[in-house]
N, C-alpha and C. Protein backbone atom coordinates (compact mmCIF):
# COMPACT_ATOMS: atom_id res chain seq x y z
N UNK A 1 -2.19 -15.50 31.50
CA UNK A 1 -2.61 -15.89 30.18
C UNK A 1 -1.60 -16.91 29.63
N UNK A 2 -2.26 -18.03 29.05
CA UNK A 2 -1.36 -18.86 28.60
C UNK A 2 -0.54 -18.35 27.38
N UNK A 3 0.49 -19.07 27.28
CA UNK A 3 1.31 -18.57 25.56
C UNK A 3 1.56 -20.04 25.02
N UNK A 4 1.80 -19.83 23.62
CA UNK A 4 2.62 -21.45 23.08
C UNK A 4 3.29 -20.32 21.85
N UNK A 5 4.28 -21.61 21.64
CA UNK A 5 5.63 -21.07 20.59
C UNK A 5 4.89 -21.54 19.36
N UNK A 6 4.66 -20.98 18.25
CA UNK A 6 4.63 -21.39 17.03
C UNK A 6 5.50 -21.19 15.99
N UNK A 7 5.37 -22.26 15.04
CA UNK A 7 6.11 -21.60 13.77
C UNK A 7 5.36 -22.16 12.65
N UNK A 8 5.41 -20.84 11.98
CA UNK A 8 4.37 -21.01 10.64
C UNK A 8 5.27 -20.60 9.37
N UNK A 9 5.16 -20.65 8.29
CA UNK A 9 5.39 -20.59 7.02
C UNK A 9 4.49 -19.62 6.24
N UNK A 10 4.87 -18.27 6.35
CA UNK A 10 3.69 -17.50 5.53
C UNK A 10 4.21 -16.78 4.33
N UNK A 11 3.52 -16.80 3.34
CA UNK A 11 4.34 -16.50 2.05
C UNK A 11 5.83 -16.81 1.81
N UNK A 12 5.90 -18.51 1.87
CA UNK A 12 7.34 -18.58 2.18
C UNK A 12 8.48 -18.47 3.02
N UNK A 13 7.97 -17.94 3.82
CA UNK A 13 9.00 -17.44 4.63
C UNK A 13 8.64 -17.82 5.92
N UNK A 14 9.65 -18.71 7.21
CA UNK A 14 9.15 -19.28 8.87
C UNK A 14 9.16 -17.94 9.50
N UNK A 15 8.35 -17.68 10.12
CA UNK A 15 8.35 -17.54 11.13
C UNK A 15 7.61 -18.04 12.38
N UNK A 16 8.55 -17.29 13.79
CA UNK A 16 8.43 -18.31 15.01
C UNK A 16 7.81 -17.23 15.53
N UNK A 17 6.76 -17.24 17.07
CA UNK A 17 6.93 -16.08 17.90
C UNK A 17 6.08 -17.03 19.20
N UNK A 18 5.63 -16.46 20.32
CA UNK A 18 5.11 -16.91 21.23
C UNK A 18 3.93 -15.74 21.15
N UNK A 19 2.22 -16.67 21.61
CA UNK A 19 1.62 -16.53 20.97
C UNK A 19 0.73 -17.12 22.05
N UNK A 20 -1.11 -15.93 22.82
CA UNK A 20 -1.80 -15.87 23.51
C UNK A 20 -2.41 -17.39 22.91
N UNK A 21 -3.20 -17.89 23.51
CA UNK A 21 -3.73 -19.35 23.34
C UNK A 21 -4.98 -18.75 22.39
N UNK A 22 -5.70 -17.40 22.76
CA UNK A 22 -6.65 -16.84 22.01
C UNK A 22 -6.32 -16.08 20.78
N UNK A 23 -5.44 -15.74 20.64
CA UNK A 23 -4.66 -15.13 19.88
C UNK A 23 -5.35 -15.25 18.17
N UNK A 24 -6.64 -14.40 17.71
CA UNK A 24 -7.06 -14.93 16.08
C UNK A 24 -5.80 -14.87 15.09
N UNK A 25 -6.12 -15.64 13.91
CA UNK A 25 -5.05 -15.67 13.34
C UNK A 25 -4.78 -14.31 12.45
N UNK A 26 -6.01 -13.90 12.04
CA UNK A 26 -6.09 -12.63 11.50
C UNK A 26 -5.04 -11.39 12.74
N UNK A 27 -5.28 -11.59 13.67
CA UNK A 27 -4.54 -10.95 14.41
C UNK A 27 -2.89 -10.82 14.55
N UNK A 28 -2.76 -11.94 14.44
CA UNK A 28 -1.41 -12.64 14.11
C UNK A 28 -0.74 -12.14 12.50
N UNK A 29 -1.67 -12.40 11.82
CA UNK A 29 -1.08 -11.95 10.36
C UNK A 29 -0.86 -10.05 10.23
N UNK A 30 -1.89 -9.74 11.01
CA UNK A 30 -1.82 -7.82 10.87
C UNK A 30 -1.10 -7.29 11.94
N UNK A 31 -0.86 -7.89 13.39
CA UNK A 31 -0.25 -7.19 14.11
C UNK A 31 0.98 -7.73 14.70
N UNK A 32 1.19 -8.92 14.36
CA UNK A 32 2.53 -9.26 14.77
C UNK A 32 3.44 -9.75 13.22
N UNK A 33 3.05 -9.76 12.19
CA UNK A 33 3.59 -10.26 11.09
C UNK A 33 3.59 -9.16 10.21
N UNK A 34 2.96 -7.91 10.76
CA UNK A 34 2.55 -6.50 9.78
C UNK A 34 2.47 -6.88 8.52
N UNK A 35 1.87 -7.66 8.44
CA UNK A 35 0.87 -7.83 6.70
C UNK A 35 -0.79 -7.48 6.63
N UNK A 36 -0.76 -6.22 6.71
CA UNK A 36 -2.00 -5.81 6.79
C UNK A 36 -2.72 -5.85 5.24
N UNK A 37 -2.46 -6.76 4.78
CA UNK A 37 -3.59 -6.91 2.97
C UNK A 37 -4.60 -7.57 3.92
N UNK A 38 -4.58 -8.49 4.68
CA UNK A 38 -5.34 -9.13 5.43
C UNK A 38 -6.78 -8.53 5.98
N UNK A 39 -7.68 -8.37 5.74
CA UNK A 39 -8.72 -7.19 6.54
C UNK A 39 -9.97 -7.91 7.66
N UNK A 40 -9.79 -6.66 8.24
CA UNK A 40 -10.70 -7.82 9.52
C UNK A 40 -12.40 -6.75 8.89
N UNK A 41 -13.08 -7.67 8.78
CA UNK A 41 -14.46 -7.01 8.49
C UNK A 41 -15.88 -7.27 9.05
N UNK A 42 -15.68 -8.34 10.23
CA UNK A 42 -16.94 -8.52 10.49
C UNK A 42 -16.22 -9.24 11.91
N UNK A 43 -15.60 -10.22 12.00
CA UNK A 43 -14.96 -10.66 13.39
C UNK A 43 -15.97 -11.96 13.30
N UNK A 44 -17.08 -12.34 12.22
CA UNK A 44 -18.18 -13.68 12.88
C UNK A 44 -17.51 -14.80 11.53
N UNK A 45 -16.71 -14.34 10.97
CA UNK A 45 -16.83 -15.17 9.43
C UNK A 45 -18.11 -15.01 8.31
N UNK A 46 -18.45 -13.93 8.65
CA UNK A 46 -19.25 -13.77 7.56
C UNK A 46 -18.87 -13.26 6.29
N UNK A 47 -18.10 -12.09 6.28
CA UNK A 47 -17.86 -11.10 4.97
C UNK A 47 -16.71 -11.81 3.84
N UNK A 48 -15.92 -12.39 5.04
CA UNK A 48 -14.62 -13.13 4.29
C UNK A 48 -13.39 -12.12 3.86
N UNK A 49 -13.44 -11.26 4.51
CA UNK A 49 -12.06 -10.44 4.06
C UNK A 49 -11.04 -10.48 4.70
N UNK A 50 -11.18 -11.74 5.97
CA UNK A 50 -9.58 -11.35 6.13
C UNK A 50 -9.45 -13.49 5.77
N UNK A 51 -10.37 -13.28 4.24
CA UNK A 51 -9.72 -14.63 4.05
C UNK A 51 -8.06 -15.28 3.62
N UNK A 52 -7.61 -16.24 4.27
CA UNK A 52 -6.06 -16.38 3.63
C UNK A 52 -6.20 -17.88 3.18
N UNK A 53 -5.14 -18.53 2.69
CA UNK A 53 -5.30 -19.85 2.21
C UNK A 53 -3.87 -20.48 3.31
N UNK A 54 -4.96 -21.59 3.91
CA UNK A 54 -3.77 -22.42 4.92
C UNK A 54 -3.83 -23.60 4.16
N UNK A 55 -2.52 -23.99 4.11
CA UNK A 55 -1.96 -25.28 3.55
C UNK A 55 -3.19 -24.80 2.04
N UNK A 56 -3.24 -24.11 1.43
CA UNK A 56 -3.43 -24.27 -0.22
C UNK A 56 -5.45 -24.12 0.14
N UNK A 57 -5.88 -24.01 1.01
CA UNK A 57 -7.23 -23.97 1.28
C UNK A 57 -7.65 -22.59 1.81
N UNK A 58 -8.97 -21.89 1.03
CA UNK A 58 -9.32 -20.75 2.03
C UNK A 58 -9.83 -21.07 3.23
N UNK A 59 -9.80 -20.69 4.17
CA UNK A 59 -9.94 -20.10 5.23
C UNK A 59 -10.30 -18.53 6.03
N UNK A 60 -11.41 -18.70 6.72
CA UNK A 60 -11.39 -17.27 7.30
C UNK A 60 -10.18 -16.78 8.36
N UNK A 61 -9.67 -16.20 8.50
CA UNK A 61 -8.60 -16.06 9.47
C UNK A 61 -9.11 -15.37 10.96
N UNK A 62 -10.20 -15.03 10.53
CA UNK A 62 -10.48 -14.31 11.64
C UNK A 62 -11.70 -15.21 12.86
N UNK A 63 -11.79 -16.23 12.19
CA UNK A 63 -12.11 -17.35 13.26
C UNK A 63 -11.32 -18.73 13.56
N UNK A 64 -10.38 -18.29 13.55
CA UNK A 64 -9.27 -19.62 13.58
C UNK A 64 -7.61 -18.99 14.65
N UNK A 65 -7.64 -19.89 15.44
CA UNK A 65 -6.86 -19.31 16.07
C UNK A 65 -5.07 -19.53 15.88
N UNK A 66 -4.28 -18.37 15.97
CA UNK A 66 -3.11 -18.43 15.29
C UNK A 66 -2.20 -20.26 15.69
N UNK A 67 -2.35 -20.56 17.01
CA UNK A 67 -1.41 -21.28 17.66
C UNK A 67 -2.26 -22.77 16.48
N UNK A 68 -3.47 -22.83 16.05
CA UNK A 68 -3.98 -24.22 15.11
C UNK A 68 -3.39 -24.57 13.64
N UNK A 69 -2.79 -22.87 13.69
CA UNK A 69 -1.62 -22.69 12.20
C UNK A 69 -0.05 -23.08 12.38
N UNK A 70 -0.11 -23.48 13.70
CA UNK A 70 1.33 -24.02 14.04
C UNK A 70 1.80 -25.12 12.97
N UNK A 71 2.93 -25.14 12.41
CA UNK A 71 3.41 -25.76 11.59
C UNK A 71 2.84 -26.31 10.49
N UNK A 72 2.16 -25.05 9.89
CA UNK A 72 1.18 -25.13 8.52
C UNK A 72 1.79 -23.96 7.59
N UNK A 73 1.53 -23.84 6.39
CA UNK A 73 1.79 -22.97 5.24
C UNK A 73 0.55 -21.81 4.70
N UNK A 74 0.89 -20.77 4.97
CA UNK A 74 -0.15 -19.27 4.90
C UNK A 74 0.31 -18.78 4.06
N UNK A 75 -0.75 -18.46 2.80
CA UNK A 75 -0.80 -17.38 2.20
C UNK A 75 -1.78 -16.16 2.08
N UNK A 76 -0.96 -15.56 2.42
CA UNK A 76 -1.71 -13.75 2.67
C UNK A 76 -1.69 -13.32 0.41
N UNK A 77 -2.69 -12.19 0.57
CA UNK A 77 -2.54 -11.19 -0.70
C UNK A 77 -1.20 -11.20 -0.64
N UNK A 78 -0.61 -10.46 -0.03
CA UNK A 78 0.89 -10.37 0.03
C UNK A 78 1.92 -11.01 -0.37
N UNK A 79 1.41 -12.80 -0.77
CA UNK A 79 2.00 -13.14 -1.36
C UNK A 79 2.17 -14.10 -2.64
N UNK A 80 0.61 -13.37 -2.87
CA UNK A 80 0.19 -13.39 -4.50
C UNK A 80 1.12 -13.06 -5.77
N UNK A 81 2.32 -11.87 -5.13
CA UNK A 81 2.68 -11.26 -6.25
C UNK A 81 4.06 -11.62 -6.42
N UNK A 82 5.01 -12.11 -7.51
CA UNK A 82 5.93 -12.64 -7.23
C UNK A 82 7.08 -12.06 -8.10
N UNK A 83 8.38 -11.65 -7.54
CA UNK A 83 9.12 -11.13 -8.52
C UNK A 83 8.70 -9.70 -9.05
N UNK A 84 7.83 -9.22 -8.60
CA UNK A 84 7.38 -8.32 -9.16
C UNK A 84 6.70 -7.91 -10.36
N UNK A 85 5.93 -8.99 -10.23
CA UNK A 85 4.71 -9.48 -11.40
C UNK A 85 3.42 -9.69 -10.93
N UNK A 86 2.21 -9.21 -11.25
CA UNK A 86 0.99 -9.94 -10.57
C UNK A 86 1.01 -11.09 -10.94
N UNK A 87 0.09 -11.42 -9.97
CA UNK A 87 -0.54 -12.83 -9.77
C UNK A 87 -1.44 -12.54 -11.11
N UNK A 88 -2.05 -13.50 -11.33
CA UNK A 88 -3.19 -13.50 -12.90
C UNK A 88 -4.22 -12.90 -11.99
N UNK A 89 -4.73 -13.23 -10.80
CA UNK A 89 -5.71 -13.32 -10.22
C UNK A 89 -5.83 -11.50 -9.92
N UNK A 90 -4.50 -10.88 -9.72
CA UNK A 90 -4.62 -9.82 -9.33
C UNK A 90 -4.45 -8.52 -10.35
N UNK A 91 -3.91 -9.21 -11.66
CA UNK A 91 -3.99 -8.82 -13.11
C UNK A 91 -5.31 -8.84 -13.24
N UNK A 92 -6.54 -9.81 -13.14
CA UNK A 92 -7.27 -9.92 -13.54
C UNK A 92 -8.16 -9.11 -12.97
N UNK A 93 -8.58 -8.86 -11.83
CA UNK A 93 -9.40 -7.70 -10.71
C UNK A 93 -8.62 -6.34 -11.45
N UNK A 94 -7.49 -6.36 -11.84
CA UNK A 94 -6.78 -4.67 -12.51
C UNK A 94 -7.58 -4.61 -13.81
N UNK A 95 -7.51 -5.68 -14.29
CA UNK A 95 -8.42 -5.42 -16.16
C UNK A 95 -9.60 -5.42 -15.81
N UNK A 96 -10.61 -5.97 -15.20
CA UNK A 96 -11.55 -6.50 -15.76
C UNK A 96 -12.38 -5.38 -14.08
N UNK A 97 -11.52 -4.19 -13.91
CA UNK A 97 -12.59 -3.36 -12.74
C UNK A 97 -12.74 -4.11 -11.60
N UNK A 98 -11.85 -5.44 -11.08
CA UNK A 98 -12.80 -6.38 -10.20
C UNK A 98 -13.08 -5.67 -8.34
N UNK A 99 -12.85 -4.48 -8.75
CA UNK A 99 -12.90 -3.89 -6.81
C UNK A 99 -13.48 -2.49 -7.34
N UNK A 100 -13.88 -1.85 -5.76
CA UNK A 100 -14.37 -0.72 -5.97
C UNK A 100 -13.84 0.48 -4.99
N UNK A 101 -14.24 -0.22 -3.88
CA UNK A 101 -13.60 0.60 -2.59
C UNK A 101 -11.94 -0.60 -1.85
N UNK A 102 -12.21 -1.56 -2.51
CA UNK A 102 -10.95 -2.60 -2.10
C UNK A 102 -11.15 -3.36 -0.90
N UNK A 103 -12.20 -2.85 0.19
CA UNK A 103 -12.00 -3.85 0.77
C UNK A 103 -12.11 -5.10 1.21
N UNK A 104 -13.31 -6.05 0.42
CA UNK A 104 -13.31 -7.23 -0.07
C UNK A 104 -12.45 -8.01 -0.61
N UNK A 105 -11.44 -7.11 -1.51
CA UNK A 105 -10.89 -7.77 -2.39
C UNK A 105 -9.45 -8.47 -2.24
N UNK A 106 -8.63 -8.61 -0.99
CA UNK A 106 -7.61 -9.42 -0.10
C UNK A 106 -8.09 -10.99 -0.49
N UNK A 107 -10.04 -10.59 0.59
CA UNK A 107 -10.41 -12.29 0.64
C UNK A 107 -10.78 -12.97 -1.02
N UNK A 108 -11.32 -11.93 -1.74
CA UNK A 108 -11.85 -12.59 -2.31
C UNK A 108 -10.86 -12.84 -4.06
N UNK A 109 -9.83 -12.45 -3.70
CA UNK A 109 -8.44 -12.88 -4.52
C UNK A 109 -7.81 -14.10 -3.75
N UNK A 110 -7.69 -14.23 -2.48
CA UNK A 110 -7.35 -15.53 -2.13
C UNK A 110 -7.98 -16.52 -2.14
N UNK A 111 -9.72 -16.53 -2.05
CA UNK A 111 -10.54 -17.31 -2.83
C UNK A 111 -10.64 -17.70 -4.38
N UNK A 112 -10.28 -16.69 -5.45
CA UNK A 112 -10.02 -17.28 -6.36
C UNK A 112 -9.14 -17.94 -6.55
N UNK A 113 -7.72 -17.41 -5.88
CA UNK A 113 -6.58 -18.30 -6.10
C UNK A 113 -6.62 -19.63 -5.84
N UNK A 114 -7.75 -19.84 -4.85
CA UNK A 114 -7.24 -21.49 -4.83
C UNK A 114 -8.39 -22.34 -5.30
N UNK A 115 -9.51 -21.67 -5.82
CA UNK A 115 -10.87 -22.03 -6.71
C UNK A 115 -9.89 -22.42 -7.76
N UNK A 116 -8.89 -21.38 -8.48
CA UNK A 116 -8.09 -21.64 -10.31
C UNK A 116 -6.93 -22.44 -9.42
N UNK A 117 -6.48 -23.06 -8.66
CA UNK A 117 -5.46 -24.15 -8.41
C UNK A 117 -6.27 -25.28 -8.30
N UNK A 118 -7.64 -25.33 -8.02
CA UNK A 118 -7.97 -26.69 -7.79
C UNK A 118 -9.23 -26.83 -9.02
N UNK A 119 -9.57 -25.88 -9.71
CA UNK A 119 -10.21 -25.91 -10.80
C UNK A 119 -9.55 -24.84 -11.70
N UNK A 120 -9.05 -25.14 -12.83
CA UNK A 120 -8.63 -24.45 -13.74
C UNK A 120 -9.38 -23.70 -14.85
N UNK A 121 -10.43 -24.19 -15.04
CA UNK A 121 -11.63 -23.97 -15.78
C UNK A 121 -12.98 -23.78 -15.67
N UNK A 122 -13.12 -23.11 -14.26
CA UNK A 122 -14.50 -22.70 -13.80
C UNK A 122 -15.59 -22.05 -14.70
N UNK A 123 -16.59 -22.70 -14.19
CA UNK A 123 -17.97 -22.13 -14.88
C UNK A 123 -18.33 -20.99 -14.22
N UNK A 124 -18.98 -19.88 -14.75
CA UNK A 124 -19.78 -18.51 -13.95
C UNK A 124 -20.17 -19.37 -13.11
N UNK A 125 -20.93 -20.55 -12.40
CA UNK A 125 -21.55 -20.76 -11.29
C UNK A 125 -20.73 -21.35 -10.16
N UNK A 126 -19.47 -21.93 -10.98
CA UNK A 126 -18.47 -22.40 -9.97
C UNK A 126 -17.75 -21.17 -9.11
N UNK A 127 -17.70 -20.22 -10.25
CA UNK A 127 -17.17 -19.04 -10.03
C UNK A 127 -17.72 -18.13 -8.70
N UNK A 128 -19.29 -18.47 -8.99
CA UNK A 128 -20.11 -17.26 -7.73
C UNK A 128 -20.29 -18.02 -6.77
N UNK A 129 -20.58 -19.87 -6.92
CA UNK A 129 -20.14 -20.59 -5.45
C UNK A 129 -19.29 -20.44 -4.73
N UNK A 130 -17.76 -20.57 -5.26
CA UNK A 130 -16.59 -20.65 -4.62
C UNK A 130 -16.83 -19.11 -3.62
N UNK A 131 -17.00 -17.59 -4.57
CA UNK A 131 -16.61 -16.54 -3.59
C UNK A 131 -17.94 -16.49 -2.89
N UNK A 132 -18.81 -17.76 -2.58
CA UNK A 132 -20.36 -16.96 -2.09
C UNK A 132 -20.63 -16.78 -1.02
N UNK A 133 -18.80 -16.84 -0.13
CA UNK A 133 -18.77 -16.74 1.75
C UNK A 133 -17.80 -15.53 1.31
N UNK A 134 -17.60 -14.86 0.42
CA UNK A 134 -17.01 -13.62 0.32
C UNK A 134 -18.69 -12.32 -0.36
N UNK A 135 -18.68 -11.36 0.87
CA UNK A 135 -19.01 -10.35 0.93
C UNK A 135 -18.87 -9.23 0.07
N UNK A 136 -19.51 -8.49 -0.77
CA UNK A 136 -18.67 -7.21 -1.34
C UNK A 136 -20.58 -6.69 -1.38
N UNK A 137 -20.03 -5.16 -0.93
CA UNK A 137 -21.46 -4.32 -0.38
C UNK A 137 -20.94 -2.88 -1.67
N UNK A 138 -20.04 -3.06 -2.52
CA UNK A 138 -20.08 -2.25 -3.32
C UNK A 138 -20.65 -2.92 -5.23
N UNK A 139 -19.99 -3.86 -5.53
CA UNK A 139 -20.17 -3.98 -7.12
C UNK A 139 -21.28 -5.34 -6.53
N UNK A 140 -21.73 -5.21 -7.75
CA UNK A 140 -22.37 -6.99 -8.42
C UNK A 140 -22.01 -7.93 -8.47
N UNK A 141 -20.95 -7.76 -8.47
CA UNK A 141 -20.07 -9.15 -8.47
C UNK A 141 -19.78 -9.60 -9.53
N UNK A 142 -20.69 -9.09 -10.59
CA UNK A 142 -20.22 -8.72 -12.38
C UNK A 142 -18.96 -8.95 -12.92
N UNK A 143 -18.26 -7.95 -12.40
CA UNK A 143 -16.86 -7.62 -12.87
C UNK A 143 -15.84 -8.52 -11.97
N UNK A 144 -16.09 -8.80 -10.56
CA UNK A 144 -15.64 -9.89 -10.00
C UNK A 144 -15.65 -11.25 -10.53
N UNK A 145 -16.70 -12.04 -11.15
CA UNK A 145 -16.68 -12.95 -11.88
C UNK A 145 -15.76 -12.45 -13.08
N UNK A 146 -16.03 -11.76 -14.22
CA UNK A 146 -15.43 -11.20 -15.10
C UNK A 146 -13.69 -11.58 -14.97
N UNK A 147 -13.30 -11.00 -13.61
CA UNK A 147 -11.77 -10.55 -13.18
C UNK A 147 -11.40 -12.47 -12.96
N UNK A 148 -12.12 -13.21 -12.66
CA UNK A 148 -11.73 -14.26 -11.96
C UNK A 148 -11.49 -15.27 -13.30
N UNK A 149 -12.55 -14.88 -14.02
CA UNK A 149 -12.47 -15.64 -15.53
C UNK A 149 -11.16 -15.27 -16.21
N UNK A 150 -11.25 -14.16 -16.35
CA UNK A 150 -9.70 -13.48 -16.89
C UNK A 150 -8.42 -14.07 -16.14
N UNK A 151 -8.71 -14.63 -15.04
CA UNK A 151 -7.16 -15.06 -14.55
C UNK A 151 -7.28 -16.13 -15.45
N UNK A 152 -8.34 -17.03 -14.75
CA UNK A 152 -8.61 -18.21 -15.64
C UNK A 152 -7.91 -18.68 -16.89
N UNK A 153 -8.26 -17.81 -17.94
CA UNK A 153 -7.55 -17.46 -19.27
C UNK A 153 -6.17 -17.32 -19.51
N UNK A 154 -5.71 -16.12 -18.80
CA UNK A 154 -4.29 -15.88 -18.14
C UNK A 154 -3.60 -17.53 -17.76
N UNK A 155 -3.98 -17.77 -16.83
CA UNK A 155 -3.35 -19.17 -16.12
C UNK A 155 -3.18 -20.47 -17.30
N UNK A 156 -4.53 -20.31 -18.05
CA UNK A 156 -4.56 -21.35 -19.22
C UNK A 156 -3.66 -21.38 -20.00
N UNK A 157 -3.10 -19.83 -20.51
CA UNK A 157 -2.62 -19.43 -21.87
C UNK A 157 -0.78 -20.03 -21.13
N UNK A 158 -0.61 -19.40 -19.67
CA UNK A 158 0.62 -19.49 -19.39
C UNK A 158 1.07 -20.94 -19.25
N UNK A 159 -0.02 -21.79 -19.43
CA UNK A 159 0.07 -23.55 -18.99
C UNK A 159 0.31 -23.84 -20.43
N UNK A 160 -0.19 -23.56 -21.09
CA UNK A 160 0.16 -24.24 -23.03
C UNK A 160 1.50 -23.23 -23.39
N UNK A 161 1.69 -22.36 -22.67
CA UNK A 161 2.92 -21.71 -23.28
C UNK A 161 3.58 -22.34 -22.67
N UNK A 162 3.90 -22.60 -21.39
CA UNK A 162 5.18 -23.21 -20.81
C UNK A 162 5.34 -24.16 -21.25
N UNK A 163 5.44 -25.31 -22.04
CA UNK A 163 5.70 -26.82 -22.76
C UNK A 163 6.18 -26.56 -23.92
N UNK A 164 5.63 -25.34 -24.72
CA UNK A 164 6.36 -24.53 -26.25
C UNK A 164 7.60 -24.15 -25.85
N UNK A 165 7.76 -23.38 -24.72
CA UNK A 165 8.89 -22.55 -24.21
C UNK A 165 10.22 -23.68 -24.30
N UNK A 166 9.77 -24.79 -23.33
CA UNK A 166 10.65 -25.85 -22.72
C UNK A 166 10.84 -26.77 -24.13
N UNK A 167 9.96 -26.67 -24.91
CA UNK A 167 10.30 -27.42 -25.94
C UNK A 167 11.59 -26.70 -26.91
N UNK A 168 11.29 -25.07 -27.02
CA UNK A 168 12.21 -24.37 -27.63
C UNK A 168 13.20 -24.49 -26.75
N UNK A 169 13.51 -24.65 -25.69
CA UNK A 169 15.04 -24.07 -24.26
C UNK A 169 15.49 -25.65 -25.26
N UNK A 170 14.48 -27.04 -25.13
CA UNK A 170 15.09 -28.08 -25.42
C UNK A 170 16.37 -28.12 -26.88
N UNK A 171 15.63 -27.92 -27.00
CA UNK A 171 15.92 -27.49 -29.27
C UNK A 171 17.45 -26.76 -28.91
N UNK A 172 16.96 -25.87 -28.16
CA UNK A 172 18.43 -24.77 -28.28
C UNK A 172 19.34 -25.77 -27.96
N UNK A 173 18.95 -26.46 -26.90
CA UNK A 173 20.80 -27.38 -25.89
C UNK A 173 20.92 -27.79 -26.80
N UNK A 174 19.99 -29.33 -27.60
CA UNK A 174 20.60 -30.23 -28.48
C UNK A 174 21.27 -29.54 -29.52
N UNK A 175 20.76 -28.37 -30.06
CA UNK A 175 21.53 -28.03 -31.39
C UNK A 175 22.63 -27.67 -31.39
């Protein structure tokens, strides 16, 4: 069986390993990187739960093979949360009910995350396009939209606060 050396960048952090030529990447993220937020749910790309975002884009992980992530940037759920704060996205699925049994909800938080980085202000329809290669066989998707809007808000409020903040840090030096 062939191998190749990779090194990837996942939640920040390189790592290297040697790595089957078949090797899925989903595989790679749960059994050699033990970040199991990742979920394998269907193996065809249909359900979208073991979606992650490469280089800032979703992606299914579980049809993409680890060694094509060679010297690219992965983010898993895992590293949504920072400092020990949620993500808005994952604040927002906590307020607004957005899961039921959980296991949709890996892919379809890393789908919002990069729907509210590249649109900040989604419409309900932008909202149910973006997750509409993410699967969930428990809710409506109701409270999922709901949860995704609420980051939305969240993300907005923290973008007009940060320029008040920096304006006050400013004020303090000069005075």
């Amino acid at each position: 069986m062939s191998t190749h050396s990779i090194t990837v960048t996942v939640n920040g952090q390189a790592h290297s390993a040697e790595v089957e030529s078949r090797l899925l990447l989903v595989h790679f993220i749960r059994d050699t990187l033990r970040l199991t937020g990742t979920h394998i749910g269907c193996d065809t790309s249909h359900c979208g739960a073991c979606t992650v975002l490469l280089d800032d884009h979703p992606v299914k992980s579980c049809t993409m093979f680890a060694v094509q992530a060679d010297g690219r940037a992965i983010r898993t759920v895992e590293g949504l949360e920072q400092g020990g704060a949620l993500h808005p996205v994952q604040a927002g699925f906590k307020e607004e009910h957005g899961l039921q049994c959980g296991y949709c909800t890996p892919g379809m938080m890393m789908t919002a995350t990069a729907l509210l980085e590249h649109n900040t202000n989604p419409t309900e329809a932008e909202i149910r396009q973006a997750i509409s290669g993410n699967l969930c066989r428990c809710t409506g998707y109701v409270n999922i939209v709901k949860a995704i809007q609420h980051a939305a808000g969240a993300m907005q409020a923290a973008r007009v606060a940060a320029p008040a903040k920096n304006v006050a840090a400013e004020t303090a030096t000069t005075a």
